[in-house]
Protein backbone atom coordinates (compact mmCIF):
# COMPACT_ATOMS: atom_id res chain seq x y z
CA UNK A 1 95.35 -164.22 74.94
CA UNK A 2 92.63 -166.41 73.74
CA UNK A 3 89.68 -167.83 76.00
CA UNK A 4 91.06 -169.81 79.39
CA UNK A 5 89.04 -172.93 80.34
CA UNK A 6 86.93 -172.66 83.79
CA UNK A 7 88.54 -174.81 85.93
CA UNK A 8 85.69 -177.41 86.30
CA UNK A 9 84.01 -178.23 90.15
CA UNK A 10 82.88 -174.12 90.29
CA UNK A 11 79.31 -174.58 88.49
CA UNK A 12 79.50 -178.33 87.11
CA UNK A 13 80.15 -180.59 90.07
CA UNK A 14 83.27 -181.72 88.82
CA UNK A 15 86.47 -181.94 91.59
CA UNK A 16 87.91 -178.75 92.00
CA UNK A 17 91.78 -178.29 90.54
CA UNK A 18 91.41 -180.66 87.69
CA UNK A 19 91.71 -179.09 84.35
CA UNK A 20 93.52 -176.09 82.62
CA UNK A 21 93.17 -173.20 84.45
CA UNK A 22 94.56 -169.41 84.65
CA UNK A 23 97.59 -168.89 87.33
CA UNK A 24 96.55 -166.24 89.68
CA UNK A 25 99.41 -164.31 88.74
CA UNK A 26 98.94 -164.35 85.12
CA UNK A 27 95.10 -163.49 85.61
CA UNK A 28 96.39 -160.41 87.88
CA UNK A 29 98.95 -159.05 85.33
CA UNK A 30 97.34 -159.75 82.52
CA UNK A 31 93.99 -158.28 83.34
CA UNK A 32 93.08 -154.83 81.27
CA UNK A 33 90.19 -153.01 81.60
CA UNK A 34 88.09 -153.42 78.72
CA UNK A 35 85.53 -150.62 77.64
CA UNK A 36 84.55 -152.05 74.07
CA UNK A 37 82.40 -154.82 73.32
CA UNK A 38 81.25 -156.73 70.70
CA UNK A 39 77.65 -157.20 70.73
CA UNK A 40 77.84 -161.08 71.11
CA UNK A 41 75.45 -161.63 74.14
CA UNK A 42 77.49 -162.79 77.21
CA UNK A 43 76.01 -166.34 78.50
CA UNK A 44 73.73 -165.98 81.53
CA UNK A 45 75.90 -168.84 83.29
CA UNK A 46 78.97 -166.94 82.85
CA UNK A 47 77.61 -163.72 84.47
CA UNK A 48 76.07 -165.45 87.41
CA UNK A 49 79.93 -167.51 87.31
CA UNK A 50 81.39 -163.50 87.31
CA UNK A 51 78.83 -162.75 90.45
CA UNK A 52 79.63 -166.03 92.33
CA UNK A 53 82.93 -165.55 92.54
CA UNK A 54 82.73 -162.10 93.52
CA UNK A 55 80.79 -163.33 96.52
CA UNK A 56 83.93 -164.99 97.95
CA UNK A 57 85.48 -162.20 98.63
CA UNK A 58 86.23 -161.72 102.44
CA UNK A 59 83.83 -159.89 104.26
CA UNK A 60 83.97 -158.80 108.08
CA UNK A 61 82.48 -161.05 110.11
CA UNK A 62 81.05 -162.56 106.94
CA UNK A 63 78.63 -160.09 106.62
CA UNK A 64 78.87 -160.33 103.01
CA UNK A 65 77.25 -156.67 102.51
CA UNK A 66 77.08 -156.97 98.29
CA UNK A 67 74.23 -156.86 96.62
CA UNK A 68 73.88 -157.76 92.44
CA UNK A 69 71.00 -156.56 89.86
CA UNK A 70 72.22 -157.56 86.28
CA UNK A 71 70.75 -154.88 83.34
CA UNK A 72 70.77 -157.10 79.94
CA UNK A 73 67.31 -155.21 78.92
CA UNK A 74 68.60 -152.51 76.14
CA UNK A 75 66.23 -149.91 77.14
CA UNK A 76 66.98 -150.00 80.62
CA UNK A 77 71.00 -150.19 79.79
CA UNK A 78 70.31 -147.08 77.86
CA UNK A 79 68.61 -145.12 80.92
CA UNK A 80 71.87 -145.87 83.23
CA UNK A 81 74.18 -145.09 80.98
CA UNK A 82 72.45 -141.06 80.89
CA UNK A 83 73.64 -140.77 84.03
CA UNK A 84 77.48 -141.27 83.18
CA UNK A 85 79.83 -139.49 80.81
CA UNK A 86 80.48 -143.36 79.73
CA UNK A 87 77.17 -143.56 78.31
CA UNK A 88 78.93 -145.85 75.17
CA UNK A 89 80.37 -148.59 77.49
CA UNK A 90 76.99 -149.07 78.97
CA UNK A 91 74.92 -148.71 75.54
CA UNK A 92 77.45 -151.41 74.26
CA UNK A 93 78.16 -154.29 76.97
CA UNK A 94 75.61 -156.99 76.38
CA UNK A 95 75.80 -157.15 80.06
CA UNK A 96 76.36 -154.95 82.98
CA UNK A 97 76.32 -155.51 86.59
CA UNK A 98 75.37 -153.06 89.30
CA UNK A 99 77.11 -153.60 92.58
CA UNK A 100 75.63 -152.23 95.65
CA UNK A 101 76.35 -152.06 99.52
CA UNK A 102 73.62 -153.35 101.29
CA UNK A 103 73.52 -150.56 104.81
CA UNK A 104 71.12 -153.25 106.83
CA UNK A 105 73.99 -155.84 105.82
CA UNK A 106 76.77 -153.30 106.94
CA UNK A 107 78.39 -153.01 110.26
CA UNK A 108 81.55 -150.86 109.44
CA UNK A 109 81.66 -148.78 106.58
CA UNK A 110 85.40 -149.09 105.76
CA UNK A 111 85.37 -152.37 106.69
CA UNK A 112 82.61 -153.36 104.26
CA UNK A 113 83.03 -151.02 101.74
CA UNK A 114 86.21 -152.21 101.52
CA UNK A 115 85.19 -155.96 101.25
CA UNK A 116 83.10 -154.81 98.05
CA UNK A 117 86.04 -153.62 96.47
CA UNK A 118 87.25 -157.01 97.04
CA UNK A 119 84.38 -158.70 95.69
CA UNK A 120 84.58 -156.36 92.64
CA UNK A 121 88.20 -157.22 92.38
CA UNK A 122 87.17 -160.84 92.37
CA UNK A 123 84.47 -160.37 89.31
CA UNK A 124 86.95 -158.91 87.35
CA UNK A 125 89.50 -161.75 87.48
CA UNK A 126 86.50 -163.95 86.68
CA UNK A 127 85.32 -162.19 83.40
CA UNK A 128 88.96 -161.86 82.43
CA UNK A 129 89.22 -165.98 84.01
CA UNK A 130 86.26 -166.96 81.35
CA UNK A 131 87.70 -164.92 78.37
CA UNK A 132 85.35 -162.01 78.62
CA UNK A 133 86.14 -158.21 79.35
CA UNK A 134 85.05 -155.63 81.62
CA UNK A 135 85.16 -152.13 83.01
CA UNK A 136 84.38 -151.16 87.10
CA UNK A 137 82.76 -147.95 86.40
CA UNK A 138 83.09 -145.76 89.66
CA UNK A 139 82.11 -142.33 87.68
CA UNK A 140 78.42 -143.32 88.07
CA UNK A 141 78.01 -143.16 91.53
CA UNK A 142 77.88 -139.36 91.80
CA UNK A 143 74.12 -140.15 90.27
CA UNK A 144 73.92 -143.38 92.45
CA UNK A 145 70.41 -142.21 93.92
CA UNK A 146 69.17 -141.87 90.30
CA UNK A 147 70.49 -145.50 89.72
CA UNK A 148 68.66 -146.57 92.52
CA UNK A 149 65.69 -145.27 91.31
CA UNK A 150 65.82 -146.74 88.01
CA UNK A 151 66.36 -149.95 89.34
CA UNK A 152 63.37 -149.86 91.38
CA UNK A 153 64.89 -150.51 94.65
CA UNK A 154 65.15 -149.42 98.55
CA UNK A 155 67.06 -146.38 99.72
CA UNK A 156 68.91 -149.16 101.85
CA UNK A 157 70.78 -150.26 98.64
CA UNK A 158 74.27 -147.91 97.87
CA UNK A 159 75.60 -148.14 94.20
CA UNK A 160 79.65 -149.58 94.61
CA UNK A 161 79.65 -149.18 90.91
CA UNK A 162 78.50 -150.73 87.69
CA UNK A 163 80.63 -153.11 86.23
CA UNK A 164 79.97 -153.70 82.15
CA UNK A 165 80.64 -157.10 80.83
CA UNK A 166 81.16 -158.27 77.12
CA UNK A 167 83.16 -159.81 74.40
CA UNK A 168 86.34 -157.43 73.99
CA UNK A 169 86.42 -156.17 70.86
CA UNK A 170 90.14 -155.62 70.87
CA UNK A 171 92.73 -157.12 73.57
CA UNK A 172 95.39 -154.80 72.46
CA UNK A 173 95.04 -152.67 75.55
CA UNK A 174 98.56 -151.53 77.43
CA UNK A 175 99.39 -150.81 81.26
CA UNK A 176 102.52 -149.61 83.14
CA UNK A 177 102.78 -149.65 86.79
CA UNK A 178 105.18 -148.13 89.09
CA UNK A 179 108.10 -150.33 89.79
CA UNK A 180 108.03 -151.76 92.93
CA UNK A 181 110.68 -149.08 95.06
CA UNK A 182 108.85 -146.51 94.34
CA UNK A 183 105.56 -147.80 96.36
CA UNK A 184 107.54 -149.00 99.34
CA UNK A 185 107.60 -146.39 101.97
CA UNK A 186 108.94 -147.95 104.16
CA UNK A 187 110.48 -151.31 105.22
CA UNK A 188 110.88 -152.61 109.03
């Protein structure tokens, strides 16, 4: 699947729903996690595209509890990723994300961490929306105080997870999922 064209009206102005654009359903089950990059830099407009639309995620009572610090700086990409077994996903994306919970934002924490989820959800359609590739990496937070640290930033701010961006360096990735019956407990 090659590159799909933004639909304009998001970051140019244009009216919204003119132009080509990606069916939800084809950006759903098409969407692979990606965990190898080339090192083409990604376009600073397309990761704060990626972060925008994860910001329309629903939040309770619009609380909109996420919080975004984008690592590009090598030397600082290669700190985080010493505090993950997926150190080469981080050394490699040109770009990575770090999504955090802000707890002075935060009213429920189900309720909100659940809206991040959503808004992570909603950054990964958009990478795969603009022809890019990423990974959510979750296995990071067990050092999420460490992350925090190098980051520079207030013990208010909870790592989500770090999602790494980048030019796929192969789309030839494969998923199965259960069939449908066998996730249906119940029906009433």
């Amino acid at each position: 699947m090659g590159r799909v064209q933004r639909r304009p009206g998001i970051t140019d102005g244009a009216k919204k729903g003119k132009g080509p654009f990606m069916d939800i359903f084809e950006g759903i089950y098409s969407r692979r996690s990606i965990r190898k990059f080339t090192d083409k830099p990604v376009p600073q407009q397309d990761v704060l595209e990626v972060i925008k639309a994860g910001t329309w995620a629903p939040s309770g009572l619009n609380n909109q509890p996420w919080r975004f610090v984008i690592i590009r700086d090598q030397a600082v990409r290669t700190r985080l990723a010493e505090l993950t077994r997926y150190r080469i996903v981080i050394e490699s994306a040109p770009a990575c994300v770090a999504v955090f919970a802000d707890r002075e934002a935060m009213y429920d924490d189900t309720k909100d961490h659940q809206a991040i989820g959503a808004c992570i959800q909603n950054m990964l359609l958009a990478v795969h929306a603009l022809g890019l590739g990423a990974v959510w990496l979750g296995e990071i937070l067990k050092n999420g105080p460490a992350v925090r640290e190098l980051l520079e930033l207030p013990e208010t701010l909870e790592l989500m997870a770090v999602v790494a961006i980048g030019y796929p360096a192969s789309r030839n990735q494969e998923a199965r999922r259960r069939d449908i019956r066998d996730v249906i407990v119940k029906e009433c």
